[in-house]
C-alpha atoms as a PDB file:
ATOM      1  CA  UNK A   1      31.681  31.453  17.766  1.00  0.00           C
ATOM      2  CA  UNK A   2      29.961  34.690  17.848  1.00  0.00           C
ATOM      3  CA  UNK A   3      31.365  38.750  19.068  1.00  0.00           C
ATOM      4  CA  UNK A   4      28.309  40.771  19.856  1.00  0.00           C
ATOM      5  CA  UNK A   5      28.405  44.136  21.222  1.00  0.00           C
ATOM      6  CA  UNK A   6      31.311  44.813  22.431  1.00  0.00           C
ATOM      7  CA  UNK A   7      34.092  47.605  21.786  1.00  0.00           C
ATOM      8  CA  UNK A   8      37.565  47.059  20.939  1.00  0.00           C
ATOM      9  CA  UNK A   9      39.813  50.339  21.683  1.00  0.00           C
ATOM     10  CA  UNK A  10      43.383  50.560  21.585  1.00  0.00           C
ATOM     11  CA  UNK A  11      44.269  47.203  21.150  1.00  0.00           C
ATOM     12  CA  UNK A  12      48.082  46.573  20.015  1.00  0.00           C
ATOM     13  CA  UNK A  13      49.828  43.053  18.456  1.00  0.00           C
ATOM     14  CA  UNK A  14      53.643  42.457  17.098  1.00  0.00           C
ATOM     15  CA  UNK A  15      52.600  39.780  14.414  1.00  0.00           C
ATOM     16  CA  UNK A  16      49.030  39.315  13.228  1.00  0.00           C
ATOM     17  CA  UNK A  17      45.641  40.511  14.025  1.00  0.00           C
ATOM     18  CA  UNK A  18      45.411  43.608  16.411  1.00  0.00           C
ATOM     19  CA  UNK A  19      42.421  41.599  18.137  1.00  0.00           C
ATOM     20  CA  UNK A  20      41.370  38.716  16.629  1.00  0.00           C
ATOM     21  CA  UNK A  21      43.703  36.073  15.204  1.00  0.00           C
ATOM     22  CA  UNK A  22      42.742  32.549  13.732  1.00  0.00           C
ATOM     23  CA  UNK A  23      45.482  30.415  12.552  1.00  0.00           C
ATOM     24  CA  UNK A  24      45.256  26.485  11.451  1.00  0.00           C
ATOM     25  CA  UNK A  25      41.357  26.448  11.815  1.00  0.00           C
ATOM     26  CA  UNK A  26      39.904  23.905   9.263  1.00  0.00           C
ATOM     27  CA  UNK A  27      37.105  22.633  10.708  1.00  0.00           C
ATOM     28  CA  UNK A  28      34.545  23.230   7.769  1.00  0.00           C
ATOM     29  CA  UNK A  29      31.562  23.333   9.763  1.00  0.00           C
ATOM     30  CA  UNK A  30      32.581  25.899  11.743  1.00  0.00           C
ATOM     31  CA  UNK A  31      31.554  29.627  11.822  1.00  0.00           C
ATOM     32  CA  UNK A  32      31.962  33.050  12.666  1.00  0.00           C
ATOM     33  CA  UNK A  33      29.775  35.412  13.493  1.00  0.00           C
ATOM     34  CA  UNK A  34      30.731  39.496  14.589  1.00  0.00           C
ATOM     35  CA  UNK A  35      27.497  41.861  15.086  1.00  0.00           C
ATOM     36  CA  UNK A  36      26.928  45.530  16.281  1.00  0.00           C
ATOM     37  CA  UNK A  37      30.783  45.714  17.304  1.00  0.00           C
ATOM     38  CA  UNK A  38      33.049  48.856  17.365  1.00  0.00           C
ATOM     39  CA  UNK A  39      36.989  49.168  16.221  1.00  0.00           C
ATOM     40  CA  UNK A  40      38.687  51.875  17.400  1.00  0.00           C
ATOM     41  CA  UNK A  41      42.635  52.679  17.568  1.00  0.00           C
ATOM     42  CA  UNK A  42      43.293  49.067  16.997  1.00  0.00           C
ATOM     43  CA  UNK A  43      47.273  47.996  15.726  1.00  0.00           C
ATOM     44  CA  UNK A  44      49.145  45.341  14.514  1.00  0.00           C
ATOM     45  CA  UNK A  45      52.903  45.654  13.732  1.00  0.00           C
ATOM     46  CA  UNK A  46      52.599  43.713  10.680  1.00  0.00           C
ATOM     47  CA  UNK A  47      48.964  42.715   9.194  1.00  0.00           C
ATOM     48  CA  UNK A  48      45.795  42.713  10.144  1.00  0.00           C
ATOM     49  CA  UNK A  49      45.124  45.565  12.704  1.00  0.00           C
ATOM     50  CA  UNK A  50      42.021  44.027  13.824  1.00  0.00           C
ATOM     51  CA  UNK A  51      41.310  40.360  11.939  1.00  0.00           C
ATOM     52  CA  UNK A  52      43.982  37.791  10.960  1.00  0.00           C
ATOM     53  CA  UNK A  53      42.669  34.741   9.625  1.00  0.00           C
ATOM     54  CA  UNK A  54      45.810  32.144   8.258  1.00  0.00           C
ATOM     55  CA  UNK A  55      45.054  28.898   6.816  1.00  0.00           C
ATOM     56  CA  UNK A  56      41.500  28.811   8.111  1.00  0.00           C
ATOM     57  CA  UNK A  57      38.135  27.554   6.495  1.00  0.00           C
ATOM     58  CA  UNK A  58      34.663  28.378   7.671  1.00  0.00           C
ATOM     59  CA  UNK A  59      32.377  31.018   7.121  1.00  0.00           C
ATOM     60  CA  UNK A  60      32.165  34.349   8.452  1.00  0.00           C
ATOM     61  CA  UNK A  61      29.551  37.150   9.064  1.00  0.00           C
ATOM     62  CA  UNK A  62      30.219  40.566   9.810  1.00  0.00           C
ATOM     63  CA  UNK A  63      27.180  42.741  10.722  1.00  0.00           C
ATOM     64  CA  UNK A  64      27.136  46.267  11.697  1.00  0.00           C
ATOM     65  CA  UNK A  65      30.661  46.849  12.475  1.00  0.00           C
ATOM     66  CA  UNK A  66      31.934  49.985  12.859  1.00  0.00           C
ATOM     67  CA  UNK A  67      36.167  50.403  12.532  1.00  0.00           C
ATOM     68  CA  UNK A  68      37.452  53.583  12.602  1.00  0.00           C
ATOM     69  CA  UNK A  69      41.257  53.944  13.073  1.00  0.00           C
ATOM     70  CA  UNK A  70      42.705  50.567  12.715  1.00  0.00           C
ATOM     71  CA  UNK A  71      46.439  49.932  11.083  1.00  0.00           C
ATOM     72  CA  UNK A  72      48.772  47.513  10.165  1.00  0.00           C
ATOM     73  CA  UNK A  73      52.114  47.748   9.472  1.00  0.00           C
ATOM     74  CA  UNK A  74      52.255  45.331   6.401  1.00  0.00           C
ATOM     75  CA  UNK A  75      48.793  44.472   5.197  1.00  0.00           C
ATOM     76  CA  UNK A  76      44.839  44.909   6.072  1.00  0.00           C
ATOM     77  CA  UNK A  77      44.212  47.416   8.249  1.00  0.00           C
ATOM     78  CA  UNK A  78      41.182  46.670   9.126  1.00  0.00           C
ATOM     79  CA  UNK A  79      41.454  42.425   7.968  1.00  0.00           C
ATOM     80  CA  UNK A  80      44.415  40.096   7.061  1.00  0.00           C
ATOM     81  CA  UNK A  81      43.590  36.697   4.843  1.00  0.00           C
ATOM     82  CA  UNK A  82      46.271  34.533   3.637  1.00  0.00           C
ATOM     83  CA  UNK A  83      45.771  30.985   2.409  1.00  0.00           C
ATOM     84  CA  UNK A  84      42.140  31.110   3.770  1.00  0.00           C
ATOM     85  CA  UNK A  85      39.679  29.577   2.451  1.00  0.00           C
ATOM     86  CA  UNK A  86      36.611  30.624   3.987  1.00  0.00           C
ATOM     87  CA  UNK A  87      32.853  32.803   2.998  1.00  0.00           C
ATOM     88  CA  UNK A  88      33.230  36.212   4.079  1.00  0.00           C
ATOM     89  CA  UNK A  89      29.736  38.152   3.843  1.00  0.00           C
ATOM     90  CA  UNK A  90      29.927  41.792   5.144  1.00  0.00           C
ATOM     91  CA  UNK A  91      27.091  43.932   5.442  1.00  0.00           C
ATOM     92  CA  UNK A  92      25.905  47.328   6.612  1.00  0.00           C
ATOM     93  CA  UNK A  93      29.830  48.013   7.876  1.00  0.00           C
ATOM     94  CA  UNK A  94      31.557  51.279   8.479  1.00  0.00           C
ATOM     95  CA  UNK A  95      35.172  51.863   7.462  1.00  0.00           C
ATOM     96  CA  UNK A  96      36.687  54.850   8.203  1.00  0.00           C
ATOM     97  CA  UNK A  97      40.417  56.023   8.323  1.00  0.00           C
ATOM     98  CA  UNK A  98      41.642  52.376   8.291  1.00  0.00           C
ATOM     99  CA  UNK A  99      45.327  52.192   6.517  1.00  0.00           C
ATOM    100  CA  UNK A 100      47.842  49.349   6.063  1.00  0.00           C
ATOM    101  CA  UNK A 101      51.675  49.747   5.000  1.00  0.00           C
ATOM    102  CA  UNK A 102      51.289  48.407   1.861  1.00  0.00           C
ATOM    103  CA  UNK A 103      47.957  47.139   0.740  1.00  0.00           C
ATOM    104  CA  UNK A 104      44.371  46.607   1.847  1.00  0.00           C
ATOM    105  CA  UNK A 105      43.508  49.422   3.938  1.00  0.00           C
ATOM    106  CA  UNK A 106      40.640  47.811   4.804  1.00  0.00           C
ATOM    107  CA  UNK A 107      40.980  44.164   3.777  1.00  0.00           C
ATOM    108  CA  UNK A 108      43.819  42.149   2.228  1.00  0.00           C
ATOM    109  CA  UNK A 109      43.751  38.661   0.871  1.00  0.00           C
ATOM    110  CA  UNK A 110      45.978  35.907  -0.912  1.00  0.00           C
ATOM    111  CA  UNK A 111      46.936  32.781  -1.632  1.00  0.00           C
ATOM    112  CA  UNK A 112      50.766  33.106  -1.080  1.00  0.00           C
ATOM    113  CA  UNK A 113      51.125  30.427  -4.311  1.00  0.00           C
ATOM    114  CA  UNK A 114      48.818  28.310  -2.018  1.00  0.00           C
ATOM    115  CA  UNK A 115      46.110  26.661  -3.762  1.00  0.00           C
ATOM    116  CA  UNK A 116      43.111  28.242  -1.923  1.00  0.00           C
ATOM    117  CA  UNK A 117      39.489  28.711  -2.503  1.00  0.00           C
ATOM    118  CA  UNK A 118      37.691  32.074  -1.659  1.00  0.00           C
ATOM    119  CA  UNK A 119      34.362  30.097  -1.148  1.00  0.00           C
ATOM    120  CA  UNK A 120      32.505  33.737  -1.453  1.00  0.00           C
ATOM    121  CA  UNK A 121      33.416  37.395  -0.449  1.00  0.00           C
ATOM    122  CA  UNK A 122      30.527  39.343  -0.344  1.00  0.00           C
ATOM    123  CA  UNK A 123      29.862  43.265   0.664  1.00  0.00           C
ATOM    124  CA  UNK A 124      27.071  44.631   1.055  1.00  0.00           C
ATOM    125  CA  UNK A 125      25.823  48.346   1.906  1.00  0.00           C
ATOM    126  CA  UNK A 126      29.370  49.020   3.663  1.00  0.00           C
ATOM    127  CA  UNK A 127      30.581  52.711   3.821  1.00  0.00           C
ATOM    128  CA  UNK A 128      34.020  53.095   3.020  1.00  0.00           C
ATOM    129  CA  UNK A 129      35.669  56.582   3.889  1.00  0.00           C
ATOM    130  CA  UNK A 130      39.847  57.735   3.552  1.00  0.00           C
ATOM    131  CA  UNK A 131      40.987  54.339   3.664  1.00  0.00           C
ATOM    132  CA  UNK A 132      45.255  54.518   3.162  1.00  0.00           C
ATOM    133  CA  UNK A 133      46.892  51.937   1.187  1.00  0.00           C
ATOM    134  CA  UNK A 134      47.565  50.429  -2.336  1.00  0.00           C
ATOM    135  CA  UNK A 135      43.936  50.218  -2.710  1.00  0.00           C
ATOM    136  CA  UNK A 136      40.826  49.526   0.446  1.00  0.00           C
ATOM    137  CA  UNK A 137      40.328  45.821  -0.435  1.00  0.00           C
ATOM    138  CA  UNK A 138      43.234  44.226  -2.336  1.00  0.00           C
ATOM    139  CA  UNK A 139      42.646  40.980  -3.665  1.00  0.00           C
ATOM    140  CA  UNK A 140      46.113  39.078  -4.637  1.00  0.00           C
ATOM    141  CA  UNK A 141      47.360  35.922  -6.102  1.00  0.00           C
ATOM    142  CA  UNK A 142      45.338  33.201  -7.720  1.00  0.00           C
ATOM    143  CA  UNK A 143      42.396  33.569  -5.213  1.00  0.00           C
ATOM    144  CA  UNK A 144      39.776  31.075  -7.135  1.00  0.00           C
END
């Protein structure tokens, strides 16, 4: 699947992902690929106020995204991961003023006492600015 070019304003979900959300998806071979987007005013009630990604594995790329203004109410405020297990390589993204409830103002992930495997989380020239939460990325439980 690939998102090119587009722009995402203003967007609002009750549970997960504010415009994207990927749940059960464990086809291995499959991939993701966002370039040259924008993410603006985007909100989610609980996590992920513009990515959730539950139980999935395949690989992402995220390319010269710009999100400026995205919350959660929970967790990731920009992207929500729990009991993923996928390759996450981000490069050459803005963050700005991104916040979460309680952690990951820009990107939260964890196991949940699920064994999961983080295949790879890369960054990569990103710019993060006044991110609000227990820290911008939060990485949590036994993420191997």
């Amino acid at each position: 699947m690939t998102i090119t070019n587009n722009i995402f304003d203003n967007n609002n979900a009750t549970q997960s992902g504010g415009v994207f959300n990927s749940r059960n998806m464990r086809q291995k071979t499959s991939s993701l690929t966002i370039t040259n987007n924008t993410f603006t005013n985007n909100k989610c009630a609980q996590n992920g106020g513009v990515y959730s990604f539950i139980l999935t594995d395949y690989k992402m790329a995220l390319t010269n995204n710009i999100y400026i203004n995205n919350s959660a109410g929970l967790a990731g405020g920009v992207g929500y991961g729990l009991r993923a297990s996928f390759a996450l390589l981000e490069e050459n993204g803005y963050y700005e003023s991104n916040s979460a409830g309680t952690y990951g103002g820009a990107w939260y992930l964890s196991a949940n006492n699920y064994k999961t495997n983080l295949q790879s989380f890369e960054l990569s020239q990103n710019t993060f600015i006044n991110s609000t939460a227990q820290a911008s990325i939060f990485i949590y439980d036994d993420i191997v």
